[in-house]
PDB file of N, CA and C in Angstrom:
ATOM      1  N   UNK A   1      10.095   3.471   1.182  1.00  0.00           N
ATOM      2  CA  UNK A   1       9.206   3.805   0.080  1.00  0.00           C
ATOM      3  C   UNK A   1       9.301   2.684  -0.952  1.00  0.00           C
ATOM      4  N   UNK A   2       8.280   2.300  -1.401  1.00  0.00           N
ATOM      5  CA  UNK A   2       8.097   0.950  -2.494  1.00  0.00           C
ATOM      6  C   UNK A   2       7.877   1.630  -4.091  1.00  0.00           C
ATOM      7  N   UNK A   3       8.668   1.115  -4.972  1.00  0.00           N
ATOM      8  CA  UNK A   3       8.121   1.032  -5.755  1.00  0.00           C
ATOM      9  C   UNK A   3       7.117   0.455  -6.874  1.00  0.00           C
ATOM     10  N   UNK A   4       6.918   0.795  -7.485  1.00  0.00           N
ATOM     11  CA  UNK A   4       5.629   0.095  -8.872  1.00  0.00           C
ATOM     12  C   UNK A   4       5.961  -1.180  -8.776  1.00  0.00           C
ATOM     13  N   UNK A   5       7.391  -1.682  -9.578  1.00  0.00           N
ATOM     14  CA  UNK A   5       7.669  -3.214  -9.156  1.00  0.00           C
ATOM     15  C   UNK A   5       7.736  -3.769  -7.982  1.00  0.00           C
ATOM     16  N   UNK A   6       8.051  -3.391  -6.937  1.00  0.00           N
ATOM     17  CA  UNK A   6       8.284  -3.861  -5.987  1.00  0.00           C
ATOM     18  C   UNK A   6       7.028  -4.486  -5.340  1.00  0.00           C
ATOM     19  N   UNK A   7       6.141  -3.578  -5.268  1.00  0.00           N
ATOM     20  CA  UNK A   7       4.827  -3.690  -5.055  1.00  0.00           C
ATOM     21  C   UNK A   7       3.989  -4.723  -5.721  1.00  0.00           C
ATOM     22  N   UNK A   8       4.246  -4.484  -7.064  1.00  0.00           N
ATOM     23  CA  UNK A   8       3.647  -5.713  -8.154  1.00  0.00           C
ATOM     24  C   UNK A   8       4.095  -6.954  -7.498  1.00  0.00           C
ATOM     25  N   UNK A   9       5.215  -6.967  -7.078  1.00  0.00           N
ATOM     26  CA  UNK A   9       5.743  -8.496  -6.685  1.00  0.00           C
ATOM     27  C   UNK A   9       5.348  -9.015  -5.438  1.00  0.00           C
ATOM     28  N   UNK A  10       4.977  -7.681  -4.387  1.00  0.00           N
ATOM     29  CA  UNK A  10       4.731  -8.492  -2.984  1.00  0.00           C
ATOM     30  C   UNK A  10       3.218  -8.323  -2.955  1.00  0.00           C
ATOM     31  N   UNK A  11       2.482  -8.098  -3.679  1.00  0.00           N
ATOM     32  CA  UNK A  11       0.986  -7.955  -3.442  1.00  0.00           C
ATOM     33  C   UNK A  11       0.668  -9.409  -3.440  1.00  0.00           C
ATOM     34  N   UNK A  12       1.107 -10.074  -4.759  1.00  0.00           N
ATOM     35  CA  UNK A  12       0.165 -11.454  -4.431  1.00  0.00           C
ATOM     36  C   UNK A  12       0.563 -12.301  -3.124  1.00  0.00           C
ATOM     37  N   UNK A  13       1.186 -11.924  -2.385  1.00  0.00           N
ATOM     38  CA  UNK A  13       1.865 -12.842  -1.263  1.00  0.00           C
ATOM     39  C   UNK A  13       0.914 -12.743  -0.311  1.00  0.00           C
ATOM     40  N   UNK A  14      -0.044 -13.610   0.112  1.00  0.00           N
ATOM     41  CA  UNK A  14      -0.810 -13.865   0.950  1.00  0.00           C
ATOM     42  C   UNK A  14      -0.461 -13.426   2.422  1.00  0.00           C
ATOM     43  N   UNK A  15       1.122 -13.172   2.817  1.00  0.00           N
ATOM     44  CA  UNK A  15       1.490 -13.539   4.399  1.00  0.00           C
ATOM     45  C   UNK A  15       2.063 -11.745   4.132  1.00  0.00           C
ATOM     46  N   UNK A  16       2.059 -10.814   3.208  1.00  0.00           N
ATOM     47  CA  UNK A  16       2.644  -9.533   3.238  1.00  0.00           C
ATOM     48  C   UNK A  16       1.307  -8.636   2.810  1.00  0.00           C
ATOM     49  N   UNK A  17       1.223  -7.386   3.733  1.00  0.00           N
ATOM     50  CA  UNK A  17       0.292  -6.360   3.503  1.00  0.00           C
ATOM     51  C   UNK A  17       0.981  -5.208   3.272  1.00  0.00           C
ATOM     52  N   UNK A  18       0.812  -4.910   1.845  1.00  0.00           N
ATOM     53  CA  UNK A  18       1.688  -4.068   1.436  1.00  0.00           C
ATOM     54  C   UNK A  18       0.952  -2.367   1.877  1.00  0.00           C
ATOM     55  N   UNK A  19       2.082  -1.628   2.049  1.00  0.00           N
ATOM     56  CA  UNK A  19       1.460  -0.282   2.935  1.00  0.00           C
ATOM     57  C   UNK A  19       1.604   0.910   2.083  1.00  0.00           C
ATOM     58  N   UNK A  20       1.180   1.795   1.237  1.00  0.00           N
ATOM     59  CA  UNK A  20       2.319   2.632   0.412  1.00  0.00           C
ATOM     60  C   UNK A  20       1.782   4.092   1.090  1.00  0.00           C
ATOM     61  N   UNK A  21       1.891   5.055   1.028  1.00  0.00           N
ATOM     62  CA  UNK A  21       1.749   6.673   1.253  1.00  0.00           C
ATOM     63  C   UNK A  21       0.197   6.657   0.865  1.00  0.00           C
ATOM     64  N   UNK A  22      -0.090   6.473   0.123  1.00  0.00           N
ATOM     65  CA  UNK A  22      -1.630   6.558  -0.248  1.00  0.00           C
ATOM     66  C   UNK A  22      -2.757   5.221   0.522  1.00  0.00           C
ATOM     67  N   UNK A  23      -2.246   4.242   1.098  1.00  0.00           N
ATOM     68  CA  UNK A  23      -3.134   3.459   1.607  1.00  0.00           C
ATOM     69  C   UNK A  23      -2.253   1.966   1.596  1.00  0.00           C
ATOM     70  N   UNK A  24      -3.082   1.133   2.120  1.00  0.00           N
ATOM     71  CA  UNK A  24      -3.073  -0.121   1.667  1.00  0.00           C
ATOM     72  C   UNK A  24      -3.393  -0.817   0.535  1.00  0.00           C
ATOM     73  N   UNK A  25      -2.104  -1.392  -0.297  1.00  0.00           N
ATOM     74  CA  UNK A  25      -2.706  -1.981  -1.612  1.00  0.00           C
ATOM     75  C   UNK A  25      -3.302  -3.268  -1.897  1.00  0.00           C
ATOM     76  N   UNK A  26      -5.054  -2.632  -2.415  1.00  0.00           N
ATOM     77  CA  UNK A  26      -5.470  -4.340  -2.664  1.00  0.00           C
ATOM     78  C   UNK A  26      -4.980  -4.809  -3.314  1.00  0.00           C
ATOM     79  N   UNK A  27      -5.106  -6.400  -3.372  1.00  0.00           N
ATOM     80  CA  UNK A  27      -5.171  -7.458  -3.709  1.00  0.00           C
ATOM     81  C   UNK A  27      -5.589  -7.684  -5.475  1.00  0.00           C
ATOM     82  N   UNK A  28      -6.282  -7.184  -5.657  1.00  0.00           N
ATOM     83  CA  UNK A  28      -7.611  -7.552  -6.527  1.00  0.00           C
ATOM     84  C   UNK A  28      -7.147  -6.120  -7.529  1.00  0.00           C
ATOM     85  N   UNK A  29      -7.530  -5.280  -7.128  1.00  0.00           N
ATOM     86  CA  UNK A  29      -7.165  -3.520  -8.192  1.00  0.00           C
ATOM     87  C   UNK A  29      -5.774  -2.595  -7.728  1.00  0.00           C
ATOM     88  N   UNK A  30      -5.072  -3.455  -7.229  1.00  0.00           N
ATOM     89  CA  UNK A  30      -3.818  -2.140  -7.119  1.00  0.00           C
ATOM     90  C   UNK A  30      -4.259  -0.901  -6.549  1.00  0.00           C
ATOM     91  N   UNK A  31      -5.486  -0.912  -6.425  1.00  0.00           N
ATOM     92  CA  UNK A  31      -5.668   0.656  -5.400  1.00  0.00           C
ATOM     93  C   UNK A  31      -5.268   0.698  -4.102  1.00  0.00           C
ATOM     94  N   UNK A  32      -5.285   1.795  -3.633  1.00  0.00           N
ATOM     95  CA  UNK A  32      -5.166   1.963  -2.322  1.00  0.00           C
ATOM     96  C   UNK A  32      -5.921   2.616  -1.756  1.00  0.00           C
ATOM     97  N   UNK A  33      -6.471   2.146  -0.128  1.00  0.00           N
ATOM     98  CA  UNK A  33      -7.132   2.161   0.336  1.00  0.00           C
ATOM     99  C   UNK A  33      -7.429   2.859   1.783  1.00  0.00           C
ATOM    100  N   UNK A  34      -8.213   3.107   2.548  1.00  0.00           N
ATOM    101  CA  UNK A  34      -8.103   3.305   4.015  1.00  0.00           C
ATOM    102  C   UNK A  34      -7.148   4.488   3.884  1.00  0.00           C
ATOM    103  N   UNK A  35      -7.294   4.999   5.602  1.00  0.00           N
ATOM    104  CA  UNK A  35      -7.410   6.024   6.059  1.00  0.00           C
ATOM    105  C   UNK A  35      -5.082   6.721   6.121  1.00  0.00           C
ATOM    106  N   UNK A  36      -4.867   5.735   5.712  1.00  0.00           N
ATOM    107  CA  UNK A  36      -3.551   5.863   6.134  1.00  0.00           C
ATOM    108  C   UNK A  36      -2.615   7.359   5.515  1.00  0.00           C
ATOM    109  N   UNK A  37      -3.189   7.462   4.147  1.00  0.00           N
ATOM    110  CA  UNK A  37      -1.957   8.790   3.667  1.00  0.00           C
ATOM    111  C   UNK A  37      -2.496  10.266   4.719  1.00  0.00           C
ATOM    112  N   UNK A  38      -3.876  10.039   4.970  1.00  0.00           N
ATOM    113  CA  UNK A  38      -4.240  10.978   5.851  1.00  0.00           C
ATOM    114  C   UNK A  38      -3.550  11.295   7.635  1.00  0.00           C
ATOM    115  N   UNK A  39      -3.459   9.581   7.579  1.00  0.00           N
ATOM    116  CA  UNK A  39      -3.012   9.582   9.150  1.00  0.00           C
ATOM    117  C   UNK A  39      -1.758   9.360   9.030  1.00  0.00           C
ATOM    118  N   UNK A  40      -0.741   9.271   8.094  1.00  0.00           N
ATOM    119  CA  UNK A  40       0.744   9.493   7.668  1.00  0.00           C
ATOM    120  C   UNK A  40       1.158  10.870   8.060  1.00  0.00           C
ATOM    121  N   UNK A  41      -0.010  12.138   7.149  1.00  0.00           N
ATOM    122  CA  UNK A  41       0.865  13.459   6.645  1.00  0.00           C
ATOM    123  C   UNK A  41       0.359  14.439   7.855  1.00  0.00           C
ATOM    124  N   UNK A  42      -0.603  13.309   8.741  1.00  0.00           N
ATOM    125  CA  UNK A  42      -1.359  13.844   9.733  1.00  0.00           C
ATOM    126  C   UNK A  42       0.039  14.708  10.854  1.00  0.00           C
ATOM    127  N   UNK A  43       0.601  13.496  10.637  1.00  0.00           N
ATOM    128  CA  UNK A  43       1.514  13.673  11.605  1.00  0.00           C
ATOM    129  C   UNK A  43       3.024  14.556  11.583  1.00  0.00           C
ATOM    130  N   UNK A  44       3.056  14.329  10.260  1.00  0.00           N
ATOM    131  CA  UNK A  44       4.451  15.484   9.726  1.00  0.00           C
ATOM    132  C   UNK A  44       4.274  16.968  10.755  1.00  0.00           C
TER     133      UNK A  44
END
């Protein structure tokens, strides 16, 4: 699990795609994206 900083720090890294519970975080807005917290809790 990542946190707020942690995240802040590896987003701009071109060669890391950061993954969190809620999606993939862009680049550009810190949101997150795509289908992933669905296909995460899918599976619990």
């Amino acid at each position: 699990m990542a946190s707020n900083p942690v995240v802040t720090a590896l987003v701009p890294c071109p060669s890391i795609e950061v993954i969190m519970i809620g999606g993939r975080v862009r680049r550009t807005t810190l949101g997150t994206v795509d289908q992933w917290a669905t296909d995460m809790l899918r599976g619990l």
